[in-house]
N, C-alpha and C. Protein backbone atom coordinates (compact mmCIF):
# COMPACT_ATOMS: atom_id res chain seq x y z
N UNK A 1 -3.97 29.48 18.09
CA UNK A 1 -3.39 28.30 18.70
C UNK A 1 -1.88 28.51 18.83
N UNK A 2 -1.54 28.37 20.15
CA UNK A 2 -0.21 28.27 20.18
C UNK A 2 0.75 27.25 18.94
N UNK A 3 1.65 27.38 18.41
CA UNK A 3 2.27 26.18 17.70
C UNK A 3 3.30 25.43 18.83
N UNK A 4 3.77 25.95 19.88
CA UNK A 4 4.52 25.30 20.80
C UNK A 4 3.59 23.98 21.31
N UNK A 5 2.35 24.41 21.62
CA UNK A 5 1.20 23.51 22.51
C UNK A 5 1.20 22.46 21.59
N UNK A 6 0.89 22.88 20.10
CA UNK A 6 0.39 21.86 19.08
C UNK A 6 1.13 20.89 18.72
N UNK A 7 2.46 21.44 18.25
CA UNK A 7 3.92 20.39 18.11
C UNK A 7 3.46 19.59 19.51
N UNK A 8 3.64 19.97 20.07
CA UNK A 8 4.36 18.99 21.49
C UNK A 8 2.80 18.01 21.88
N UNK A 9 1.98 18.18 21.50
CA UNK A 9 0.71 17.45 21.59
C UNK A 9 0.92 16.09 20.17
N UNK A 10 0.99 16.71 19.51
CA UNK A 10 1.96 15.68 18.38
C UNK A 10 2.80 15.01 18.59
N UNK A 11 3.99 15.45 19.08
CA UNK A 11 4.99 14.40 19.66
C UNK A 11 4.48 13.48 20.87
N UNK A 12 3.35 14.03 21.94
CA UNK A 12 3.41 13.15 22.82
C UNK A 12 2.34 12.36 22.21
N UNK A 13 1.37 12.47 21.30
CA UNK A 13 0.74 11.62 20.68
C UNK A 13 1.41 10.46 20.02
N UNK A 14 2.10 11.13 19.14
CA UNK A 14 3.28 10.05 18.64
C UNK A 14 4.34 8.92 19.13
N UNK A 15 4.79 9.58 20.25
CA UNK A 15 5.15 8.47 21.44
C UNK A 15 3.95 7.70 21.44
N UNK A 16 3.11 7.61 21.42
CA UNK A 16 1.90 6.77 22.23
C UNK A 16 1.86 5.76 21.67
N UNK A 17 1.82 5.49 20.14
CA UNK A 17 2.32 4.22 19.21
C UNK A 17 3.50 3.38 19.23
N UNK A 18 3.20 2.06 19.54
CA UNK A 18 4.18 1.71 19.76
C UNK A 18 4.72 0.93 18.35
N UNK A 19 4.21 0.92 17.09
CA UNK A 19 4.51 0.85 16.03
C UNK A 19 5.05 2.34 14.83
N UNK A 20 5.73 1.95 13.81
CA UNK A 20 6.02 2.66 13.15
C UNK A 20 4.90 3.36 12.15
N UNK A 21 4.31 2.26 11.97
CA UNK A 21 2.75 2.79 10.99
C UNK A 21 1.75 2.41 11.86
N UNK A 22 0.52 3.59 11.52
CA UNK A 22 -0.64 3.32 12.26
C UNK A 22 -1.77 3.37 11.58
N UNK A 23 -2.89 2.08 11.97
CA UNK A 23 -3.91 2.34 10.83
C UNK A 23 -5.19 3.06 11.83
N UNK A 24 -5.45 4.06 10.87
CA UNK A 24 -6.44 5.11 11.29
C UNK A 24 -7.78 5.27 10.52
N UNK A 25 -8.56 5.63 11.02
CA UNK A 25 -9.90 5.47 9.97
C UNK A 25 -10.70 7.23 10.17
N UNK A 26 -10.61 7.76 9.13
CA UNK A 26 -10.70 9.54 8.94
C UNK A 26 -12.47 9.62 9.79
N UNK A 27 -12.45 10.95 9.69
CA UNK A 27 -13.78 11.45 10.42
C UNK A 27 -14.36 12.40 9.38
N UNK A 28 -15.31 12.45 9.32
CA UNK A 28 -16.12 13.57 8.68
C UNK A 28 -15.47 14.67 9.04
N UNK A 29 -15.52 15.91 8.19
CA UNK A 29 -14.84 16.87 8.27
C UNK A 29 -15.71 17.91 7.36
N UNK A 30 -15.61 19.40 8.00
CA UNK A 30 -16.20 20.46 7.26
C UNK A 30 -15.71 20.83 5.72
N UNK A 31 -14.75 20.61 5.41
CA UNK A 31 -14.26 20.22 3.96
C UNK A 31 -14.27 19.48 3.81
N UNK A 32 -14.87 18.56 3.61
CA UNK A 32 -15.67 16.95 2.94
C UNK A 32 -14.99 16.43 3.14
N UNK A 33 -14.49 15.96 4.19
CA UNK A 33 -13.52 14.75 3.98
C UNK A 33 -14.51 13.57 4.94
N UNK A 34 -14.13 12.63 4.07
CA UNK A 34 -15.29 11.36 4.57
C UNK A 34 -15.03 10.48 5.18
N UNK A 35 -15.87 10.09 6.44
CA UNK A 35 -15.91 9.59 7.20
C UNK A 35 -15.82 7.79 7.15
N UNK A 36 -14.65 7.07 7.76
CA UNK A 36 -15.06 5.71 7.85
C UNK A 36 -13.86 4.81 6.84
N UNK A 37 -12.76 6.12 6.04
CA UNK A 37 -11.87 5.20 5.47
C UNK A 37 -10.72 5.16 6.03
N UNK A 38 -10.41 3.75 5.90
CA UNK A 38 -9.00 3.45 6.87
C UNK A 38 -8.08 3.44 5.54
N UNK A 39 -6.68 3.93 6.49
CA UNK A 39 -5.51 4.24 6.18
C UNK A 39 -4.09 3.77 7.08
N UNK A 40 -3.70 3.55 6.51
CA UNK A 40 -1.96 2.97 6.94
C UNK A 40 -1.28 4.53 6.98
N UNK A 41 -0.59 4.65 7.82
CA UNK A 41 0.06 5.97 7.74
C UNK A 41 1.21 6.18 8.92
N UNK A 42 2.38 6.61 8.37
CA UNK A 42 3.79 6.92 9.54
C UNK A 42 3.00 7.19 10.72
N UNK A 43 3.82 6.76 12.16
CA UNK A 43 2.92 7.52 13.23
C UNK A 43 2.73 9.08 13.05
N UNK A 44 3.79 9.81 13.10
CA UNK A 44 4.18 10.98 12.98
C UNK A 44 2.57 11.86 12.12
N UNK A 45 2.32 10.92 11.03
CA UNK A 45 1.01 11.66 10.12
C UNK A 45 -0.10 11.31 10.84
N UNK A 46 -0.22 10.33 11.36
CA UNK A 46 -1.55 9.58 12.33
C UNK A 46 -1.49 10.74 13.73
N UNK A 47 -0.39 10.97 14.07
CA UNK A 47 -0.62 11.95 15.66
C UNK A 47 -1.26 13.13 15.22
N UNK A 48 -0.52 13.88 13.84
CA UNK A 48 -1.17 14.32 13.58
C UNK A 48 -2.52 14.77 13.49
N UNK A 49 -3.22 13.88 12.59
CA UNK A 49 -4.52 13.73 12.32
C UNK A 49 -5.76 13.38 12.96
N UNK A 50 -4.87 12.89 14.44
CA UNK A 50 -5.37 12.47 15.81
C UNK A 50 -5.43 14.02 16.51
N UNK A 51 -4.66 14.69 16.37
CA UNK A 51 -4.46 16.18 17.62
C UNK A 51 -5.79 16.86 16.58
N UNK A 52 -5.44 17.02 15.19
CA UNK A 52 -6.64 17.97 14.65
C UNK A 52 -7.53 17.62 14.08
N UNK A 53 -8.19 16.40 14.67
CA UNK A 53 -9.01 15.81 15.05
C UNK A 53 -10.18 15.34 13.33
N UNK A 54 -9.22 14.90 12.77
CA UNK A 54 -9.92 14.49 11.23
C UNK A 54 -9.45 12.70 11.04
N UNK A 55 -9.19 12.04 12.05
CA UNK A 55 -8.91 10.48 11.97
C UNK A 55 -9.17 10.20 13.26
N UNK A 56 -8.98 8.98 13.72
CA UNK A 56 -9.02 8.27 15.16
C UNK A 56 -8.04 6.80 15.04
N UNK A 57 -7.58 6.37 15.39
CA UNK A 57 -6.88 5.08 15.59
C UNK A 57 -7.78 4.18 15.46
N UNK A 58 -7.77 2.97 14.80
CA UNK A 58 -8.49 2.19 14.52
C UNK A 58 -8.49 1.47 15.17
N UNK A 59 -9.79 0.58 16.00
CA UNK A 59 -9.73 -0.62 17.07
C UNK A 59 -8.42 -1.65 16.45
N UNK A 60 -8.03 -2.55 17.17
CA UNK A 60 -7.12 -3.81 16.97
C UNK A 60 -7.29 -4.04 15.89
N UNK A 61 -9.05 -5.00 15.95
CA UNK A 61 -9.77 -5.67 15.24
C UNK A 61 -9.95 -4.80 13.96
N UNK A 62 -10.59 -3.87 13.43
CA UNK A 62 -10.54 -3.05 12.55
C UNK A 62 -9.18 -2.95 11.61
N UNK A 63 -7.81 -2.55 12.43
CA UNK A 63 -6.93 -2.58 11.98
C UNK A 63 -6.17 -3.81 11.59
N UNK A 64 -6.41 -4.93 12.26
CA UNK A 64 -6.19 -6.16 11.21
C UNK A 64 -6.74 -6.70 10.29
N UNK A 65 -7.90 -6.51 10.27
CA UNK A 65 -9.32 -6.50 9.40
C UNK A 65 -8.43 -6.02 8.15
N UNK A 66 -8.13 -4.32 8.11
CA UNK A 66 -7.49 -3.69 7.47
C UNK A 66 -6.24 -4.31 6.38
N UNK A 67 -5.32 -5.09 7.53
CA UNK A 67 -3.87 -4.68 6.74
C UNK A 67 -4.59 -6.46 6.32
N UNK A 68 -5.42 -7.60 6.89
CA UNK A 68 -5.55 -8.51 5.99
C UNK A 68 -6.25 -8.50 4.63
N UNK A 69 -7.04 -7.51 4.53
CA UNK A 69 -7.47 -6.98 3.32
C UNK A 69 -6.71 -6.35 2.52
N UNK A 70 -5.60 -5.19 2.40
CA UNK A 70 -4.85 -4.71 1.88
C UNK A 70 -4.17 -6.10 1.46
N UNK A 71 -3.40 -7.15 2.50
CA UNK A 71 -2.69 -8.07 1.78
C UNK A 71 -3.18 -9.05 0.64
N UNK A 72 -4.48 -9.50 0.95
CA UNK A 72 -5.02 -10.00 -0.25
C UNK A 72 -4.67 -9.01 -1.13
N UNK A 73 -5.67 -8.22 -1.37
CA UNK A 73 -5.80 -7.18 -2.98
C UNK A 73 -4.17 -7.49 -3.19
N UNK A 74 -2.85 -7.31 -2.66
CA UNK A 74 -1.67 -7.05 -3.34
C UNK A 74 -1.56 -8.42 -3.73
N UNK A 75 -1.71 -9.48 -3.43
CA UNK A 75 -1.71 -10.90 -3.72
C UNK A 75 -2.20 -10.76 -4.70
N UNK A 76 -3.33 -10.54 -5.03
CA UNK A 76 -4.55 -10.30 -6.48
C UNK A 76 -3.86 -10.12 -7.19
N UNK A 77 -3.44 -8.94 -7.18
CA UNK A 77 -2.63 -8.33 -7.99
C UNK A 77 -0.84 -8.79 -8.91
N UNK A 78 -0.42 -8.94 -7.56
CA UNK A 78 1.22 -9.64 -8.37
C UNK A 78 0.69 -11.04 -8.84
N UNK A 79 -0.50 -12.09 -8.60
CA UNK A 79 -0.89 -13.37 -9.17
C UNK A 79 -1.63 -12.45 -10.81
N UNK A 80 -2.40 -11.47 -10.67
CA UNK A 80 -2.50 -11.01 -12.10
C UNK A 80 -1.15 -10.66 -12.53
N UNK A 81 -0.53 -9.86 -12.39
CA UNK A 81 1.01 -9.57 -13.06
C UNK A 81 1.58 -10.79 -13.08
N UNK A 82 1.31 -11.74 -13.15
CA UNK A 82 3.03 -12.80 -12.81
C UNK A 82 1.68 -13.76 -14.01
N UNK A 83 0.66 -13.58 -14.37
CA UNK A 83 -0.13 -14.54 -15.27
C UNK A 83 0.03 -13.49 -16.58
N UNK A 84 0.19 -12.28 -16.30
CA UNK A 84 -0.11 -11.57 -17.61
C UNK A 84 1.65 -11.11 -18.50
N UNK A 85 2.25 -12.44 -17.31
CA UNK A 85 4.54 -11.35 -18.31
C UNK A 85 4.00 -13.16 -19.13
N UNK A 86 4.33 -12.72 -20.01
CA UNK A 86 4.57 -13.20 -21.45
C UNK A 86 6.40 -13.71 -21.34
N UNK A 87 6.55 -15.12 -21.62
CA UNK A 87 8.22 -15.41 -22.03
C UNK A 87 8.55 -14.76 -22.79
N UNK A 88 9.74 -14.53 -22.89
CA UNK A 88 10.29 -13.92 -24.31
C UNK A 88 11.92 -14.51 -24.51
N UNK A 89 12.07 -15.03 -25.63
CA UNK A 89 13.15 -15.65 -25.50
C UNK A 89 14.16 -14.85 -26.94
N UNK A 90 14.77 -14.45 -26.74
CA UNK A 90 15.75 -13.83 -28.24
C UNK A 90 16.47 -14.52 -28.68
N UNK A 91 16.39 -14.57 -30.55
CA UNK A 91 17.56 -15.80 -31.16
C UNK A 91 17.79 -15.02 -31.61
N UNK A 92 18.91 -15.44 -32.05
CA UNK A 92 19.86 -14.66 -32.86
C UNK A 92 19.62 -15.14 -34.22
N UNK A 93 20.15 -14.43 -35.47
CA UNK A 93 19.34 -14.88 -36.94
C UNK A 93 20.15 -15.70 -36.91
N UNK A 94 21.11 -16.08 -36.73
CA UNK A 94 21.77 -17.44 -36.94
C UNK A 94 21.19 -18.84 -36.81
N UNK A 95 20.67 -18.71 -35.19
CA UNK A 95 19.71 -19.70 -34.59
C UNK A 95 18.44 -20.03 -35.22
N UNK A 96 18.06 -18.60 -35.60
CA UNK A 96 17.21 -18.96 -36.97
C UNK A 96 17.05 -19.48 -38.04
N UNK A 97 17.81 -19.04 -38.56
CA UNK A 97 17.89 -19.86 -39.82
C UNK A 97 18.56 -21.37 -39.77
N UNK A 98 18.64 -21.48 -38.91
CA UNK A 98 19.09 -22.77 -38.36
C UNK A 98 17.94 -23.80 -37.92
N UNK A 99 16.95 -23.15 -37.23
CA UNK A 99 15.71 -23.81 -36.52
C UNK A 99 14.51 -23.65 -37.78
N UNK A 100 14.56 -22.78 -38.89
CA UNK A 100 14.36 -23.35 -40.12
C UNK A 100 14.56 -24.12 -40.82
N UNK A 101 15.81 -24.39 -40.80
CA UNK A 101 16.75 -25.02 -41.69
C UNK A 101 16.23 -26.76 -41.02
N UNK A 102 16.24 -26.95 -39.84
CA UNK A 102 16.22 -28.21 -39.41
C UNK A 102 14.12 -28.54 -39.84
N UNK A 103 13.75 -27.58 -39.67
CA UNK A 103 12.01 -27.73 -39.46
C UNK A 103 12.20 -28.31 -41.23
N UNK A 104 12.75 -27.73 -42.12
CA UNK A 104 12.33 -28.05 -43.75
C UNK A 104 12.68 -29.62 -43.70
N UNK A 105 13.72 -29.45 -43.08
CA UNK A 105 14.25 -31.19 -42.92
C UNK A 105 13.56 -31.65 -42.77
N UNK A 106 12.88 -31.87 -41.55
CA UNK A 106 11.90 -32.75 -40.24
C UNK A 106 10.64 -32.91 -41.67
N UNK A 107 10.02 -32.10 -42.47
CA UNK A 107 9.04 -31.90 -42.97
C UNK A 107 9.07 -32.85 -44.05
């Protein structure tokens, strides 16, 4: 294969997006690579993977399908992180023995 032909089949692929990321969904491949998972990826890696023929551009629909699913799960996720930070507040032993000192009182 020429590499002049191949670059430049890449670049004009890459023009073809009119976004910065493109979601693509891989193809079966003779080194196992499996067919049917979508991916977010720079155009530049998507033209790629489009010229040597191991992804395809994902319909519209597919690809919003996509990035609204990705946005849940990250939602999932920072609502688990933001339930699982613990307060933490630091006294100083002064404040301590102070917030002792008043509790023996109160008692």
């Amino acid at each position: 294969m020429d590499l002049k032909v191949y670059y430049q089949k890449i670049r004009e692929t890459a023009e073809r997006f009119p976004d910065k990321d493109v979601v693509i969904v891989s193809r079966a491949t003779g080194d196992g690579g499996k067919a049917g998972v979508f991916t977010e990826v720079p155009k530049e890696v998507a033209a790629m993977m489009v010229v040597e023929g191991t992804a395809a551009v994902a319909s519209v629909e597919d690809a919003a399908e996509f990035r609204r699913t990705v946005a849940a799960a990250r939602r999932q996720v920072e609502e688990q992180l933001a339930a699982s930070r613990v307060p933490l507040s630091l006294v100083t032993t002064a404040e301590l023995q102070r917030l002792r000192g008043s509790q023996i009182q109160d008692a």
